[in-house]
Protein backbone atom coordinates (compact mmCIF):
# COMPACT_ATOMS: atom_id res chain seq x y z
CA UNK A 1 -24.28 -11.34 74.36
CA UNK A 2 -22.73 -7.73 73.55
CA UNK A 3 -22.09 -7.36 69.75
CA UNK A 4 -19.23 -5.06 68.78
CA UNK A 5 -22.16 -2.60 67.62
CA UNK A 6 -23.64 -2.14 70.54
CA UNK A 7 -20.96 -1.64 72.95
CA UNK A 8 -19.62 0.83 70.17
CA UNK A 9 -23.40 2.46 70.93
CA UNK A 10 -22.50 2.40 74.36
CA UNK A 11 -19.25 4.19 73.85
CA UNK A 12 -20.44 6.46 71.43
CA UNK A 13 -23.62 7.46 74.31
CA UNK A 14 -20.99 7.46 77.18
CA UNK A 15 -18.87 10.44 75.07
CA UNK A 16 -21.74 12.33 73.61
CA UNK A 17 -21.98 13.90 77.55
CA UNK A 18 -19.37 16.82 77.67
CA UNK A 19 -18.87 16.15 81.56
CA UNK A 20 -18.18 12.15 80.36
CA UNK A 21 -15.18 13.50 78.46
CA UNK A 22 -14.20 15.94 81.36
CA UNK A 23 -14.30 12.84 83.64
CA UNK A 24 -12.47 11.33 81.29
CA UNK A 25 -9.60 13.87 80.66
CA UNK A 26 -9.73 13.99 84.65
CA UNK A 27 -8.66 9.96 84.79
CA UNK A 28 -6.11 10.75 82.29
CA UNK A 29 -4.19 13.32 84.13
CA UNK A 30 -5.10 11.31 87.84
CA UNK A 31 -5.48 7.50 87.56
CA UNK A 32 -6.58 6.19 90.16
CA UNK A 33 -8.75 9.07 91.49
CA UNK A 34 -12.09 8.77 93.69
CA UNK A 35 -15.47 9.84 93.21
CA UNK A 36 -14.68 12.87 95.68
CA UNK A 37 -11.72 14.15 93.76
CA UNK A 38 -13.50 13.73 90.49
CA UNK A 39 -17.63 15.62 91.60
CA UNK A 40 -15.28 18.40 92.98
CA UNK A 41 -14.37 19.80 89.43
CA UNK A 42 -18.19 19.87 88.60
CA UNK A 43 -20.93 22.04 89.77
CA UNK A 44 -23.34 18.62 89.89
CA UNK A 45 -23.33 16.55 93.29
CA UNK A 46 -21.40 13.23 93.95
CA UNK A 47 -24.26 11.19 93.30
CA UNK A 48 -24.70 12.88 90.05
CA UNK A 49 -20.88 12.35 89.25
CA UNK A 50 -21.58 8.84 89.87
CA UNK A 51 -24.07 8.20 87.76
CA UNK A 52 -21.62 9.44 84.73
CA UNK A 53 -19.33 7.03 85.97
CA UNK A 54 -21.53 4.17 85.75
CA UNK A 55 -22.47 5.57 82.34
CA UNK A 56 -18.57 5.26 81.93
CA UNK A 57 -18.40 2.19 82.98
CA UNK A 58 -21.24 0.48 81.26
CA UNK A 59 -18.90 1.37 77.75
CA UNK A 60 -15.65 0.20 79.35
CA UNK A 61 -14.40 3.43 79.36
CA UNK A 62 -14.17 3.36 83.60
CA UNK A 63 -12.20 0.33 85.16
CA UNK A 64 -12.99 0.86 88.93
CA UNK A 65 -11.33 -1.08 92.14
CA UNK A 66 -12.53 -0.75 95.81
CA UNK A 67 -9.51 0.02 97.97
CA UNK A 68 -10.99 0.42 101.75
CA UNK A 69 -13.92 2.62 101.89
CA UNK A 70 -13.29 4.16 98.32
CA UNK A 71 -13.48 3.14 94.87
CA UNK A 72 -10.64 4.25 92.33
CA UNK A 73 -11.45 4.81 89.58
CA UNK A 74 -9.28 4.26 85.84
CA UNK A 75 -9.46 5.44 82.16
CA UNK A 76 -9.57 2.40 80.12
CA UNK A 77 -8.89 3.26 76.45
CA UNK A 78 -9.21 -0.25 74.53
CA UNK A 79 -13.24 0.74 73.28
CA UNK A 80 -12.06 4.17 71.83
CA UNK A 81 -9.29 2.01 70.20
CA UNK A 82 -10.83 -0.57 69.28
CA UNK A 83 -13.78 2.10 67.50
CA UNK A 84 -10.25 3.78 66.02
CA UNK A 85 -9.04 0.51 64.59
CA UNK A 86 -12.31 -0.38 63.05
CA UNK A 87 -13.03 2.98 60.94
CA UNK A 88 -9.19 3.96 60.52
CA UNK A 89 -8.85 0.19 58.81
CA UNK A 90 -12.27 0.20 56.77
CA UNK A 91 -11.74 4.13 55.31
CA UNK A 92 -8.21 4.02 55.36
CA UNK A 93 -7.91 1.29 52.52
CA UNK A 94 -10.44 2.80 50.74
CA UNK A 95 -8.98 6.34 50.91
CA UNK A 96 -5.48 5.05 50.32
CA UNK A 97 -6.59 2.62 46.82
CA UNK A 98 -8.50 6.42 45.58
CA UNK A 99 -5.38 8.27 46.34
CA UNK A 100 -2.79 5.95 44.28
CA UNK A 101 -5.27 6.29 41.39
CA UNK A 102 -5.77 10.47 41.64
CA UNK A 103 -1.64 10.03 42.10
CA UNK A 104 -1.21 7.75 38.72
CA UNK A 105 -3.96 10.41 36.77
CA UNK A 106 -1.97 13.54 37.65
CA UNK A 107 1.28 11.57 37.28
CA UNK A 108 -0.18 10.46 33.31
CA UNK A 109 -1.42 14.25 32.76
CA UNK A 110 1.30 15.58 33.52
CA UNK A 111 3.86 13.40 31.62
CA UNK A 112 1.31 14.01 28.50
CA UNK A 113 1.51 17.33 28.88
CA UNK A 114 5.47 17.24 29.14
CA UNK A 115 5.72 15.54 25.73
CA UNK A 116 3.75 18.12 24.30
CA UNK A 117 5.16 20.82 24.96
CA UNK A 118 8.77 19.90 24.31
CA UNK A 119 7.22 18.50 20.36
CA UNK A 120 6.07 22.42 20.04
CA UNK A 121 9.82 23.23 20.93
C-alpha cells in the first residue's frame, strides 16, 4: 500500500535530480516524445536517460505508452498537484486567519490614533 507520504517522497526524490526537471520541462514542451528525442538533449547515454525516466515514473510524474517499437513518453502533473493542494490548503488557512488579525490590529491602531489626534485639534 502507497501512503500519500511516501509517494510525496517519491516525488520529492524524482525532482531533487536537475536532469529529472529538464526531462520534465522536455515532456512539457513535446508530449509524447521517445527516449531518443529526450537522451539527445543530455550529455548522459540513453540507458542513463532511462533510468531517470523510470525514476519519473516510479513518482507518477512519467505516464509512458508503447506505440510499435517505441515508448512515448508523457508529463503527468496530478503528484505535483496534489503536493500543491496539500501545503497551499494546510499554510494557506493558517496564513490567511494571521493576516485578518495583523489587518484588524493595524486597522484598531490606526483608528486610535485618528481619535487622538483630532481631540488635540
Amino acid at each position: 500500500m502507497v501512503t500519500q507520504e511516501s509517494s510525496e517522497d517519491n516525488t520529492f526524490a524524482a525532482l531533487a535530480h536537475p536532469a529529472r526537471r529538464k526531462i520534465l520541462d522536455l515532456l512539457v514542451l513535446s508530449p509524447g516524445a521517445s527516449l531518443h528525442w529526450i537522451a539527445s538533449h543530455f550529455d548522459f547515454s540513453r540507458i542513463a536517460a532511462m533510468k531517470h525516466l523510470s525514476k519519473l515514473e516510479e513518482a507518477g510524474l512519467v505516464l509512458s505508452e508503447k506505440e510499435g517499437r517505441q515508448r512515448l513518453h508523457y508529463f503527468n502533473p496530478v503528484p505535483i498537484q496534489q503536493i500543491y493542494d496539500r501545503w497551499t490548503d494546510r499554510y494557506s488557512a493558517f496564513w490567511s486567519g494571521h493576516l485578518v488579525d495583523l489587518a484588524e490590529r493595524v486597522e484598531t491602531k490606526a483608528e486610535q490614533r485618528s481619535k487622538g489626534t483630532k481631540k488635540r485639534a
